[in-house]
Every structure is written in C-alpha cells, then in structure tokens.
C-alpha atoms as a PDB file:
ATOM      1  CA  UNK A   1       5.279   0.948  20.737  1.00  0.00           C
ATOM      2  CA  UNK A   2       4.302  -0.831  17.221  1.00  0.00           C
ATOM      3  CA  UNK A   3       6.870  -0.928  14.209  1.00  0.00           C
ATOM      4  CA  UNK A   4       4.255   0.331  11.864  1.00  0.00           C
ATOM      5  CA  UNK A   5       1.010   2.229  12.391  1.00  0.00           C
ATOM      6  CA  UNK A   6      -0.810   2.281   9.131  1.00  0.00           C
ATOM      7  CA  UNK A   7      -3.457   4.699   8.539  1.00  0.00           C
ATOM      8  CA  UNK A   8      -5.790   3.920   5.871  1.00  0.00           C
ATOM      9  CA  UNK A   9      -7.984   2.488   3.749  1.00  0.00           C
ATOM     10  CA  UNK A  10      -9.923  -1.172   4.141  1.00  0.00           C
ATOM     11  CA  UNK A  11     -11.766  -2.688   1.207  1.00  0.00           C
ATOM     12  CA  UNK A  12     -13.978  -5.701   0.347  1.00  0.00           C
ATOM     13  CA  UNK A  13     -12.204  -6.578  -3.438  1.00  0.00           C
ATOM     14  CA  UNK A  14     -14.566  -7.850  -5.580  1.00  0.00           C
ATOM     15  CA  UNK A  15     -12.505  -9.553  -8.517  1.00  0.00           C
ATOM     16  CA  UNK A  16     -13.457 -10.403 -11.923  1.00  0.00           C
ATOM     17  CA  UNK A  17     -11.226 -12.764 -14.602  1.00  0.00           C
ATOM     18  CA  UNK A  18     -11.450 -11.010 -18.498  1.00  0.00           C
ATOM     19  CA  UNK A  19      -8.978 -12.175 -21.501  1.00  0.00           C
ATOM     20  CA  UNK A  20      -8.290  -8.745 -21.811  1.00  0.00           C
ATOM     21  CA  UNK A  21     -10.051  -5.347 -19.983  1.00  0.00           C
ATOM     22  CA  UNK A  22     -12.134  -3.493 -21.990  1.00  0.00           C
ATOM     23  CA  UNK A  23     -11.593  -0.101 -23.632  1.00  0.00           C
ATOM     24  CA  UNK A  24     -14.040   2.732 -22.848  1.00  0.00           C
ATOM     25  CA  UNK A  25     -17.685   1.718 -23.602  1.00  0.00           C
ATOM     26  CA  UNK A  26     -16.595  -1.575 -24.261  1.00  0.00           C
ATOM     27  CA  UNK A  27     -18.131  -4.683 -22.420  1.00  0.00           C
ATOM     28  CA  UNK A  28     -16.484  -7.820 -22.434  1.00  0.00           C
ATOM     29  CA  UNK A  29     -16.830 -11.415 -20.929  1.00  0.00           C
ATOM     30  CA  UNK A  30     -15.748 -12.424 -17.353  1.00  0.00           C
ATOM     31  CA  UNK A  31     -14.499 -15.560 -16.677  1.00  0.00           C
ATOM     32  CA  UNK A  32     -14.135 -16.282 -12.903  1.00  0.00           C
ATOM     33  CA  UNK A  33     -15.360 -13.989  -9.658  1.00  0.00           C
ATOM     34  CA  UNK A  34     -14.103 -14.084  -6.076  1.00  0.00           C
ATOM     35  CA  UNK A  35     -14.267 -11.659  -3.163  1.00  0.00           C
ATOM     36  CA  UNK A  36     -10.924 -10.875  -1.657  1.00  0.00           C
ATOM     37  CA  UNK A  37      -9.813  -8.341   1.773  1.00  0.00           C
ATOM     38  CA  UNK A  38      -8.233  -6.086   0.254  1.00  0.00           C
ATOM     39  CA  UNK A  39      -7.740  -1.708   0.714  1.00  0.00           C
ATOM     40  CA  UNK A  40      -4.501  -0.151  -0.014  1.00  0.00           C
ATOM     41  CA  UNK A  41      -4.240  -0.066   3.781  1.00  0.00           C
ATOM     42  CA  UNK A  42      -5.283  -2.793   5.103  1.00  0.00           C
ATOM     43  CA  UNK A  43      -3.222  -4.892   2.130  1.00  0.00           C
ATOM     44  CA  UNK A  44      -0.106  -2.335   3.488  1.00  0.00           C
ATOM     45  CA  UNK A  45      -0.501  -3.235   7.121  1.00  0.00           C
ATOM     46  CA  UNK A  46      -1.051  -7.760   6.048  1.00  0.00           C
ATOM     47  CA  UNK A  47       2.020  -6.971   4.121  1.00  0.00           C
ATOM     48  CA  UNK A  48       3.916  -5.315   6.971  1.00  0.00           C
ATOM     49  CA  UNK A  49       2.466  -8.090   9.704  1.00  0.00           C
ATOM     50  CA  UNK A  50       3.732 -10.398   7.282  1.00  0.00           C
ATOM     51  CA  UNK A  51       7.248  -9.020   7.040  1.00  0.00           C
ATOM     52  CA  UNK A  52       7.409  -9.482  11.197  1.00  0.00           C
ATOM     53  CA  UNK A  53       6.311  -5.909  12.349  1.00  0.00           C
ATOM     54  CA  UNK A  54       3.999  -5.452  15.527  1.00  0.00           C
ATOM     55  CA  UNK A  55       1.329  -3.617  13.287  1.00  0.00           C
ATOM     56  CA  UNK A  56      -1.310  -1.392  14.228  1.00  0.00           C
ATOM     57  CA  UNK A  57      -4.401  -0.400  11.754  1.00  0.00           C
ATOM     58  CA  UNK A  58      -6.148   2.926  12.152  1.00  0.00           C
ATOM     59  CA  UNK A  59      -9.425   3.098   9.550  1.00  0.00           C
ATOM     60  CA  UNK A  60     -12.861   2.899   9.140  1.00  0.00           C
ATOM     61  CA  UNK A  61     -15.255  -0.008   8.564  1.00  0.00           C
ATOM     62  CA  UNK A  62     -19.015  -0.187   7.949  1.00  0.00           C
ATOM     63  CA  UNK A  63     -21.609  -2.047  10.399  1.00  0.00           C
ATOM     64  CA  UNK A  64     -21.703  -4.983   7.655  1.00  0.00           C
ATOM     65  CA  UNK A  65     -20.585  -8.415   6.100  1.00  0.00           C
ATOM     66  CA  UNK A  66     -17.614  -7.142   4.484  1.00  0.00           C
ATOM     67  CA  UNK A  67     -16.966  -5.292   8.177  1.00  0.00           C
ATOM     68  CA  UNK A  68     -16.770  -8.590   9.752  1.00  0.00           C
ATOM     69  CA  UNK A  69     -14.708 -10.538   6.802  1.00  0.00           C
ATOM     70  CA  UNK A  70     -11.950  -7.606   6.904  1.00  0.00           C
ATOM     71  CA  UNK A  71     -11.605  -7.548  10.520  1.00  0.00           C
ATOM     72  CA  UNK A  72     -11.305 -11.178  10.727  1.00  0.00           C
ATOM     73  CA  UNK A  73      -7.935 -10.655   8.400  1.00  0.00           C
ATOM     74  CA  UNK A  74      -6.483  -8.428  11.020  1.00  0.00           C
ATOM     75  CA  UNK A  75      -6.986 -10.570  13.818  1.00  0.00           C
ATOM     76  CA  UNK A  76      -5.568 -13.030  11.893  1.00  0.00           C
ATOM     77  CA  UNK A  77      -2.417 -11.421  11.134  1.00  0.00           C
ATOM     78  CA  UNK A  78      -1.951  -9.995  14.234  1.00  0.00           C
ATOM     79  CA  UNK A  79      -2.857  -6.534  13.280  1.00  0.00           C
ATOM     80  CA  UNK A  80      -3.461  -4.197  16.245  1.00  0.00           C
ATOM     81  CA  UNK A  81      -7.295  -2.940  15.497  1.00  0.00           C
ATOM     82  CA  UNK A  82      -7.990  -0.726  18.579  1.00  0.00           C
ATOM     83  CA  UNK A  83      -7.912   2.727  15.979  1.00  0.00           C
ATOM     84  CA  UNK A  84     -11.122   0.828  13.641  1.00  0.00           C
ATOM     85  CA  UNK A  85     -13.871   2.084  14.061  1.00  0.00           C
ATOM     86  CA  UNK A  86     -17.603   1.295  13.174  1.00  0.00           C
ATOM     87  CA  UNK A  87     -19.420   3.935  11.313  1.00  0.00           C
ATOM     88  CA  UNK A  88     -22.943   4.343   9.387  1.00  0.00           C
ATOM     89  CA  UNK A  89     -21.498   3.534   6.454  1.00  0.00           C
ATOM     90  CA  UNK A  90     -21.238   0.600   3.834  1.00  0.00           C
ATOM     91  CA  UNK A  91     -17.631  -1.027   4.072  1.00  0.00           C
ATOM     92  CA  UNK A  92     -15.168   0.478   1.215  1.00  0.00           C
ATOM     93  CA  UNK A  93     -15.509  -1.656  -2.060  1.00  0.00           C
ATOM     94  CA  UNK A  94     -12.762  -2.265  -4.905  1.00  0.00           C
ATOM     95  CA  UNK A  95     -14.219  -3.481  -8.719  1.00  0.00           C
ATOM     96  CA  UNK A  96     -11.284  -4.970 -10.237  1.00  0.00           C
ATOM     97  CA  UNK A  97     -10.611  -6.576 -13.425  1.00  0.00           C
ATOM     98  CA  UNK A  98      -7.631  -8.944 -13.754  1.00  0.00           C
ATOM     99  CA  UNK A  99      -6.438  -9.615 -17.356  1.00  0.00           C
ATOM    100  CA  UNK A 100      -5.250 -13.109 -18.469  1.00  0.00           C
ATOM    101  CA  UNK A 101      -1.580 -11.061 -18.825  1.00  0.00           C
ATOM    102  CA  UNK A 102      -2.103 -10.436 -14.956  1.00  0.00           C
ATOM    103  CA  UNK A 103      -2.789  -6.358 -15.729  1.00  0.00           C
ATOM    104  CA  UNK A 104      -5.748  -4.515 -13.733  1.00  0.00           C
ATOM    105  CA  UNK A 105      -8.440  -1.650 -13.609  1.00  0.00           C
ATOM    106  CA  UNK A 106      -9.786  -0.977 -10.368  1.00  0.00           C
ATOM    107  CA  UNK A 107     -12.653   1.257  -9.457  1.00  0.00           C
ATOM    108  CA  UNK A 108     -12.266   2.065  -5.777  1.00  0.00           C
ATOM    109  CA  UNK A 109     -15.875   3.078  -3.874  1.00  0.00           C
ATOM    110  CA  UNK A 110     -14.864   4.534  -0.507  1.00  0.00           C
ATOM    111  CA  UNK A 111     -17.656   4.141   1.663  1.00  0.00           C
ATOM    112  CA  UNK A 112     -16.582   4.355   5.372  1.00  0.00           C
ATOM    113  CA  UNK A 113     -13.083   5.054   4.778  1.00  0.00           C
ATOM    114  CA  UNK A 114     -14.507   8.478   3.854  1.00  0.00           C
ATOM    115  CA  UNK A 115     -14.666   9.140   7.353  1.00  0.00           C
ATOM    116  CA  UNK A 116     -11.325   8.061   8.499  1.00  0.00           C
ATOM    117  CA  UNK A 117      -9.771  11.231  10.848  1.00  0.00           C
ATOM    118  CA  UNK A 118      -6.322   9.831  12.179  1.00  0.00           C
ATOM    119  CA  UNK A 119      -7.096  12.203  15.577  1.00  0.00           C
ATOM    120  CA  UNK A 120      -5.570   9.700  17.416  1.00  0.00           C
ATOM    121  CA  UNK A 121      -2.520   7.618  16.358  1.00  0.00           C
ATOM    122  CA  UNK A 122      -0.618   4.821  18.651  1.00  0.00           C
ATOM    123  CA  UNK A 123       3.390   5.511  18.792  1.00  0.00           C
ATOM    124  CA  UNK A 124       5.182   3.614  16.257  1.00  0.00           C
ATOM    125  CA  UNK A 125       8.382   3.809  14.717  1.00  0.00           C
ATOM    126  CA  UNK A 126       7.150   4.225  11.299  1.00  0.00           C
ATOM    127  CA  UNK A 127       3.910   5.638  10.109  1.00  0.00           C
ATOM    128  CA  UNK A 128       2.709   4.891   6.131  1.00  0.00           C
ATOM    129  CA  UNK A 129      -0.920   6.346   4.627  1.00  0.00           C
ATOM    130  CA  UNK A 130      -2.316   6.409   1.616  1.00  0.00           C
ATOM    131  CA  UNK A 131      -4.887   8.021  -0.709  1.00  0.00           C
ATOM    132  CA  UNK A 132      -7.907   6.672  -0.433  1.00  0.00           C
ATOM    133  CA  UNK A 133      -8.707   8.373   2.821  1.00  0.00           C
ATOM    134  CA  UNK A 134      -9.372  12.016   3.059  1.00  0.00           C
ATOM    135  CA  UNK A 135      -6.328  14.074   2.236  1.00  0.00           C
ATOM    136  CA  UNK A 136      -6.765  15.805   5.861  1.00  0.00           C
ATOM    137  CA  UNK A 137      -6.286  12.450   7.853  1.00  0.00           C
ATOM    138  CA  UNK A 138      -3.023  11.842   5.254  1.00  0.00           C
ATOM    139  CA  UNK A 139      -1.588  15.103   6.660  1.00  0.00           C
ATOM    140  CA  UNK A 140      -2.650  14.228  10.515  1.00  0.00           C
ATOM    141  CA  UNK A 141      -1.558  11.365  10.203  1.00  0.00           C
ATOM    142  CA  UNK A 142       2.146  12.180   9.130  1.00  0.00           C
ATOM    143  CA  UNK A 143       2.183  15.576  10.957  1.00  0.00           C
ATOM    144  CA  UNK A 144       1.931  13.638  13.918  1.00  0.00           C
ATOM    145  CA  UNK A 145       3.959  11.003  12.997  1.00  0.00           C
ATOM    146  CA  UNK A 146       6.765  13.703  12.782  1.00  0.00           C
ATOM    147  CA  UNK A 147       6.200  15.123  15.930  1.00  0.00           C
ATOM    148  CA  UNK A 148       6.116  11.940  17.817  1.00  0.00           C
ATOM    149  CA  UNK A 149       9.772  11.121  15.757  1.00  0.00           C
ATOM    150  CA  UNK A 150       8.385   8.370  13.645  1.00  0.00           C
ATOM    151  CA  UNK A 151       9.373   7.770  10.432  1.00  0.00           C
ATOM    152  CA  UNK A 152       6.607   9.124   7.942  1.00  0.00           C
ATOM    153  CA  UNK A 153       5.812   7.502   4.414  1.00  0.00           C
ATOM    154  CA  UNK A 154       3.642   8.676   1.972  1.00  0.00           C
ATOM    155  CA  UNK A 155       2.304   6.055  -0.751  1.00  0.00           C
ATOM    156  CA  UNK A 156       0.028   8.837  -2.958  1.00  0.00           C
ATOM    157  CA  UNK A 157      -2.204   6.636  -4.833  1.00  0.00           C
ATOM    158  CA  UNK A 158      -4.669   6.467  -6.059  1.00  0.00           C
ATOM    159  CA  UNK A 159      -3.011  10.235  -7.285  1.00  0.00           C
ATOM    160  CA  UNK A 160      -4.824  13.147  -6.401  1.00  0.00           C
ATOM    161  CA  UNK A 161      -3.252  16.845  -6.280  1.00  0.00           C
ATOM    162  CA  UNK A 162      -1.222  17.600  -2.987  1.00  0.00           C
ATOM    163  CA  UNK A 163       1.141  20.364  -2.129  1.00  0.00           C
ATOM    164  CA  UNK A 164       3.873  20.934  -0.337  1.00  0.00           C
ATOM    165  CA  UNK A 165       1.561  21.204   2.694  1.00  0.00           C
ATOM    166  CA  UNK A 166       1.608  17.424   2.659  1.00  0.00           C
ATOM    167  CA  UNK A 167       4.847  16.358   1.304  1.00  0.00           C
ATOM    168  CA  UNK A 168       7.031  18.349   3.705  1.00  0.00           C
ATOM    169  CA  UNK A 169       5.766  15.865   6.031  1.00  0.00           C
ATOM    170  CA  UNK A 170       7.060  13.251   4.174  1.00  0.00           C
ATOM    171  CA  UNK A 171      10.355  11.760   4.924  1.00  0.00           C
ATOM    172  CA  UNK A 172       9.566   8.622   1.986  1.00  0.00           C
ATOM    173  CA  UNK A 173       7.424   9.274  -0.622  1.00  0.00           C
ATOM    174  CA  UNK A 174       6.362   6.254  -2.613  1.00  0.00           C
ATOM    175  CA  UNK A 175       4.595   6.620  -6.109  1.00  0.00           C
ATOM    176  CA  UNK A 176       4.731   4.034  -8.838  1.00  0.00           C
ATOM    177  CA  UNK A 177       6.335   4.998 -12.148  1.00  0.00           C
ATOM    178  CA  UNK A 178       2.993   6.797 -13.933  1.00  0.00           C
ATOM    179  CA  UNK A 179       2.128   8.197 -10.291  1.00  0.00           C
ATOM    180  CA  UNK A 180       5.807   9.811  -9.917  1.00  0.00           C
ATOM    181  CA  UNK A 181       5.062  11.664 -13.637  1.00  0.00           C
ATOM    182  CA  UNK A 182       1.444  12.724 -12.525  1.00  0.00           C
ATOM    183  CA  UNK A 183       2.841  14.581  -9.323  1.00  0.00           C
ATOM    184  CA  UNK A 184       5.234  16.596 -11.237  1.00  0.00           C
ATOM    185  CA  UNK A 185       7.944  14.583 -11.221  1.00  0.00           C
ATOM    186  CA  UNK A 186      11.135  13.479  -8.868  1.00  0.00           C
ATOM    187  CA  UNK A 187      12.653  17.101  -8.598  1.00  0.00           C
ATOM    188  CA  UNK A 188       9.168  18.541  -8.034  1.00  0.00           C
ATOM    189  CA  UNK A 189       8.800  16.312  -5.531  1.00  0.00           C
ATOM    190  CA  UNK A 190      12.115  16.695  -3.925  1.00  0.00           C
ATOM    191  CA  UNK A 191      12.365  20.412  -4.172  1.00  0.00           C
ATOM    192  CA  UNK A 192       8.530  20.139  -2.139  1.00  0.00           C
ATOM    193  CA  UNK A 193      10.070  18.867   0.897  1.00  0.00           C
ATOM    194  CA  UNK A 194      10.191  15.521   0.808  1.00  0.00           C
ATOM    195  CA  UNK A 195      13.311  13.543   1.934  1.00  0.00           C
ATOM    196  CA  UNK A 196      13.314  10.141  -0.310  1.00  0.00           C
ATOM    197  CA  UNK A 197      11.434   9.351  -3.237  1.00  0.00           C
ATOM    198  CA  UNK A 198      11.073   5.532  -3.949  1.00  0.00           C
ATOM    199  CA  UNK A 199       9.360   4.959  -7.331  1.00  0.00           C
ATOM    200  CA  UNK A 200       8.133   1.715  -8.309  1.00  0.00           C
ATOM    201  CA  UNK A 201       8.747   0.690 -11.672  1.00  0.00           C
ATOM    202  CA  UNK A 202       7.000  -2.885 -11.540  1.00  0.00           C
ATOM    203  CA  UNK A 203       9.490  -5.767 -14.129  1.00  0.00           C
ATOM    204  CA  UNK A 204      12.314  -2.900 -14.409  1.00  0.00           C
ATOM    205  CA  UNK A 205      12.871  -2.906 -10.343  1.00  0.00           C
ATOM    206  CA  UNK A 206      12.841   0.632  -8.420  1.00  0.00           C
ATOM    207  CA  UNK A 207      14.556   3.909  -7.902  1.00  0.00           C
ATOM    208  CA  UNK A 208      15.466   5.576  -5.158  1.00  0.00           C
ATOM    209  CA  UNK A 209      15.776   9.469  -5.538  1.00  0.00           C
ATOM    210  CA  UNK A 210      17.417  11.724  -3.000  1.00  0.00           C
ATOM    211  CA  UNK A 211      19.371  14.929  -2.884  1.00  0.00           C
ATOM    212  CA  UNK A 212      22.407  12.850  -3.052  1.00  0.00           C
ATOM    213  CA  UNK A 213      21.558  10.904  -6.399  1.00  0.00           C
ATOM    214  CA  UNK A 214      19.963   7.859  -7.859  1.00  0.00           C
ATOM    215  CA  UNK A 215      20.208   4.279  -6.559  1.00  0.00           C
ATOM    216  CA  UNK A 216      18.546   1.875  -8.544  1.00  0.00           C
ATOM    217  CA  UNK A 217      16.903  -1.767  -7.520  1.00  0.00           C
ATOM    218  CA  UNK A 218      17.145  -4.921  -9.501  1.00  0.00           C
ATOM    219  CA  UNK A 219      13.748  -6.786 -10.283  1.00  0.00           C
ATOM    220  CA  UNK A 220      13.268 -10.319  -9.246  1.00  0.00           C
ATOM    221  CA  UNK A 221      12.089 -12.618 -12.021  1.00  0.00           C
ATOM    222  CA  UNK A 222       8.768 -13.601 -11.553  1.00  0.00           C
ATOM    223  CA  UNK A 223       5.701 -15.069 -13.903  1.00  0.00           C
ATOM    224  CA  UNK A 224       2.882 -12.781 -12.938  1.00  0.00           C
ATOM    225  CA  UNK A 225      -0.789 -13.942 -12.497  1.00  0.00           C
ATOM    226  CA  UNK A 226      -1.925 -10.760 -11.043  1.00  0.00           C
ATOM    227  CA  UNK A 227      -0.595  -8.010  -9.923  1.00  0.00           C
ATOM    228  CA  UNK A 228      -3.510  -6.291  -7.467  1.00  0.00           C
ATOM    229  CA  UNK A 229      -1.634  -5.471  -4.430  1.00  0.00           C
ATOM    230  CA  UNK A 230       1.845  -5.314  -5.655  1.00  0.00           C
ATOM    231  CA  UNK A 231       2.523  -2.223  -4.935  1.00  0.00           C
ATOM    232  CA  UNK A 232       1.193  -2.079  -1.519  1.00  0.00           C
ATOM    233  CA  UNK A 233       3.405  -4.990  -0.562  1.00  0.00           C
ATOM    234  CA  UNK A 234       5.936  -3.230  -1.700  1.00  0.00           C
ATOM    235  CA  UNK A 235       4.884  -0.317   0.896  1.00  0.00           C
ATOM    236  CA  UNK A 236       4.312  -2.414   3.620  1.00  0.00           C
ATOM    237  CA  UNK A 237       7.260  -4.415   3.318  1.00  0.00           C
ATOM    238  CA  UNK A 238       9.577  -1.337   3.307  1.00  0.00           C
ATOM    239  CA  UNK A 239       8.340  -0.055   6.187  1.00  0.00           C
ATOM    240  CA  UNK A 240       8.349  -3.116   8.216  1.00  0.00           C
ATOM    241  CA  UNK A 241      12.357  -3.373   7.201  1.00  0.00           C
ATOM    242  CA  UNK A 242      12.826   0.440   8.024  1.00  0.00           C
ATOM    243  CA  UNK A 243      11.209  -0.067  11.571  1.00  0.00           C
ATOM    244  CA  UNK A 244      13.304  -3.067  11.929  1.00  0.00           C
ATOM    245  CA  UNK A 245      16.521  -0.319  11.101  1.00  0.00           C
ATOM    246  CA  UNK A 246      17.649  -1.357   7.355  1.00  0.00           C
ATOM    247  CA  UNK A 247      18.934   1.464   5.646  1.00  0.00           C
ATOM    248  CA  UNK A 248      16.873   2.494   2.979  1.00  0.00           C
ATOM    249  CA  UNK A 249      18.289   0.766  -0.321  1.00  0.00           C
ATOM    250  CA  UNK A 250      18.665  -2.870   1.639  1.00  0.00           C
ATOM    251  CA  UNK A 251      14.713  -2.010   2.434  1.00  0.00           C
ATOM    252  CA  UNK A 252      13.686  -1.286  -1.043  1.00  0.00           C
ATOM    253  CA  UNK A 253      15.304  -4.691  -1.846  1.00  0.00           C
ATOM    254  CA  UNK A 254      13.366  -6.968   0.524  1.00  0.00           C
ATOM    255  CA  UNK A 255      10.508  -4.836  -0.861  1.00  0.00           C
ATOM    256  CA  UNK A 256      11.154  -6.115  -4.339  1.00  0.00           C
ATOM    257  CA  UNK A 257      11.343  -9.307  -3.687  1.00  0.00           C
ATOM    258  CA  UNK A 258       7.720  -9.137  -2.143  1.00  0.00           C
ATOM    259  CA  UNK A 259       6.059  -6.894  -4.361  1.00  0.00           C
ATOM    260  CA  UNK A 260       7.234  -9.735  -7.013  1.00  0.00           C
ATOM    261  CA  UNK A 261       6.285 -12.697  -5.274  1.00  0.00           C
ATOM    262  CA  UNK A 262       3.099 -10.929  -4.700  1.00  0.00           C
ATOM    263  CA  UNK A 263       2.282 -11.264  -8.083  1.00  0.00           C
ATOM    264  CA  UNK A 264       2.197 -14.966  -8.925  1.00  0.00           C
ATOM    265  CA  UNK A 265      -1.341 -15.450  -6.761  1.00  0.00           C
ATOM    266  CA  UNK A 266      -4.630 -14.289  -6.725  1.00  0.00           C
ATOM    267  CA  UNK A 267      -5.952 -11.303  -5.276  1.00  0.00           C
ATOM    268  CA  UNK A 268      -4.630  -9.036  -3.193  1.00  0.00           C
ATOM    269  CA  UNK A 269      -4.570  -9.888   0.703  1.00  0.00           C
ATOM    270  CA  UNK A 270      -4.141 -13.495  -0.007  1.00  0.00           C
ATOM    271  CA  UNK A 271      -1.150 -13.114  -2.264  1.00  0.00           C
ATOM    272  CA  UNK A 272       0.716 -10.944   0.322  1.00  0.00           C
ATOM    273  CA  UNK A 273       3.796 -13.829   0.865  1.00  0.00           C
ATOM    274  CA  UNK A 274       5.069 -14.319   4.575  1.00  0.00           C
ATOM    275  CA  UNK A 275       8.781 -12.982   5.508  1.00  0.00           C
ATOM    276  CA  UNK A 276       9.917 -16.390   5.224  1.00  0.00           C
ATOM    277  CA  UNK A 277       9.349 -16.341   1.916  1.00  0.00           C
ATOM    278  CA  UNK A 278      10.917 -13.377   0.727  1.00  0.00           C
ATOM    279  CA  UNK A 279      13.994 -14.351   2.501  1.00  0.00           C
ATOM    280  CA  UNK A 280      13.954 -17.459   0.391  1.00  0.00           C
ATOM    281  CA  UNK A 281      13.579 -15.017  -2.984  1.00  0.00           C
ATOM    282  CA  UNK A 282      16.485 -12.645  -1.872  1.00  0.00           C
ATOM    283  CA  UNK A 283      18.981 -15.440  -1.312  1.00  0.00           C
ATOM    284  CA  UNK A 284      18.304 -16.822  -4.681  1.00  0.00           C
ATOM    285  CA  UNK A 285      18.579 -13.577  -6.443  1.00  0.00           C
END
C-alpha cells in the first residue's frame, strides 16, 4: 500500500520573468525564460515524495518531449508511475508569469490530462486530486478512495463549480483564501458534506474549519522569489504527514513550513524543499 496516491494533473511550466504582470491588453517586457516540471499533481505528489511518503501518480502524459522530461521527475523522486499513461495527446502546458514581487498568472492548457479517468486507483492511505483533470475522474477518484477507507482530499483549483456530489466525498477540502470565497464559502462548504476545510491564506498562515470551530496556523517568515507551487506543497505535504498519522493541525503546520520555503526558489517542481528541510524550518519557528 502507498501513503499517497495522487490523481492528477502533469505539466511542462513554461516560465517567464516581468517587473510586474500586465493588466488586460497590456504587453509588457520579459526578462528571463526557463522550462520547469510542473502540474498541480505532479508538483503535489514531488512534494509528498519529498515529505517521505511511498507515492504513487495516476495521470496522463502525451507521446512527447515534455512526456519524457516529466516522467524523468517521477522516477527521480521515487514516484510510483504504473497509473501514467501515454495518450494521443500533447503533454499539459502551464504559461506563467512571475513578477519581480514573486506574484503569478498562469494560463493552464490541459492537453492529455484531459483524458485522465482514475478507473483504476492503487490502495493508499490517503488519496488528494485536483482540478485540472476532468471533474468525473475528481469524483472517481475520491469515491473510491472512500470505499477503499483512504483518506480523501480535495484541493479545488483551479475553481470550477462542484456540488455536493463531489464534496461529500471529501473528508479535507483544501482551497486557498480567494478559492474558499468563490465556492461559497466555509459554511457552504461544510454544510455540503465535507469534513475539514483547510484554507490557505499564503503570509497570514492557514485555517482550519470544522464543525467544532476554527484553528488557526502561524506563517513562517520567508522572503519570497516566487510563489508557483506553493500551494501544492502545501497539499502534498499535508497529506504525506496525515498518511504518516499526524493529526490534522500538527499536519497543516509542517505544511506551512513547506509551502513557505517553497517560495524562496524558482519554479515550481524544483523549489519543492526535501523533509529535511522543513524539519529544520519548524524547529526554528
């Protein structure tokens, strides 16, 4: 059995430096330009691997370039990729902006992880998906993750509308701060059938939300650079201390401290920081 099976999305990043992004019609000058793995799935399972879980990766990848340079990240994380599979299809592609304040816009093109099913899941003790699949495979994906007793986490970005359909699936649902307001809100949420709602809030730390109350997170101190793949750190980090049986609040804090150190590198997949670490963050803070 795996800690984590993530099911979800895999990406070839393709990064550009601006002083500042532009408004709407606006073109402005790029500095730098790199190519980075990235997906909010893949990035979720690296950051997972990376916080010590046996991970396993069920997606979608095109018969391409950016096919070979994302599988070549699993393998070298450790990342279980018997659920990938090949399809007529370009690779998925992220167009991301980074600001010289470390902000982002990100245009996500989904190629093959359009096709992405989630008919056949490995047992794990925790399963996490995303958005950026097709929102049937999000509610395979958890509906058997239920069934088979795993723990099921929802991170709903990029935000689309769901129902209760989904989220009574959902024992941890995991939006950023705008995402949380864009879904209706914490009680919406709640009332939907989800058990926990963890909401990112980026410098001002997270929230936990359950029937029982409000537990809040303190931020680590950090100088950003850039914060692409943050919040998927956060994600996979969580769920790699749930499967390793932290309560939910001492999770959310070793979270933290990853989503922050996260962003004081470059890019996404190669920013994700090893276990080590964050271990090194949370006994300073």
């Amino acid at each position: 059995m795996f800690d984590v099976c993530v099911v979800g999305s895999a990406n070839l990043d393709l990064v550009a430096t601006v002083d500042r992004l532009p408004g709407p019609g606006e073109t402005v000058a790029g500095g730098s330009f790199a190519e980075y793995p990235g997906g909010k799935g893949l990035n979720q399972a690296v950051a997972a691997a990376r916080s010590g879980a046996a991970v396993a990766f069920v997606g979608a990848l095109g018969d391409d370039g950016a096919a070979s340079t994302l599988r070549s990240v699993m393998t070298h994380d450790g990342i279980d990729a018997t659920h990938v599979t090949t399809v007529q299809a370009a690779t998925g592609r992220a167009l991301i902006g980074v600001s010289a304040s470390g902000e982002n816009s990100i245009i996500v093109v989904a190629g093959a992880n359009a096709t992405v099913t989630a008919n056949d899941l490995p047992a794990a003790r925790v399963v996490l998906t995303q958005m950026e699949i097709p929102l049937p495979a999000v509610e395979r994906a958890l509906s058997a993750g239920r069934a088979a007793g795993a723990i099921t986490v929802l991170n709903p970005a990029p935000v689309l509308p769901i129902d209760a359909g989904i989220l009574r699936w959902c024992d941890i649902v995991v939006p950023n701060e705008h995402e949380v307001e864009l879904l209706g809100g914490v009680e919406h949420l709640l009332a939907s059938g989800a058990g926990a709602i963890v909401v990112t809030m980026g410098s001002r730390g997270a929230e936990l939300h359950t029937a029982d109350g409000l537990v809040h997170i303190q931020p680590f101190t950090v100088v950003p650079v850039d914060t692409t793949g943050a919040g998927d750190t956060f994600c996979g980090s969580l769920c790699a201390r749930l499967a390793a049986g932290d309560d939910l609040p001492t999770a959310m804090r070793f979270a933290s401290a990853a989503g922050a150190l996260c962003t004081t590198s470059d890019g996404a997949v190669p920013s994700i920081p090893l276990r080590a670490a964050v271990e090194v963050l949370l006994s300073e803070g």
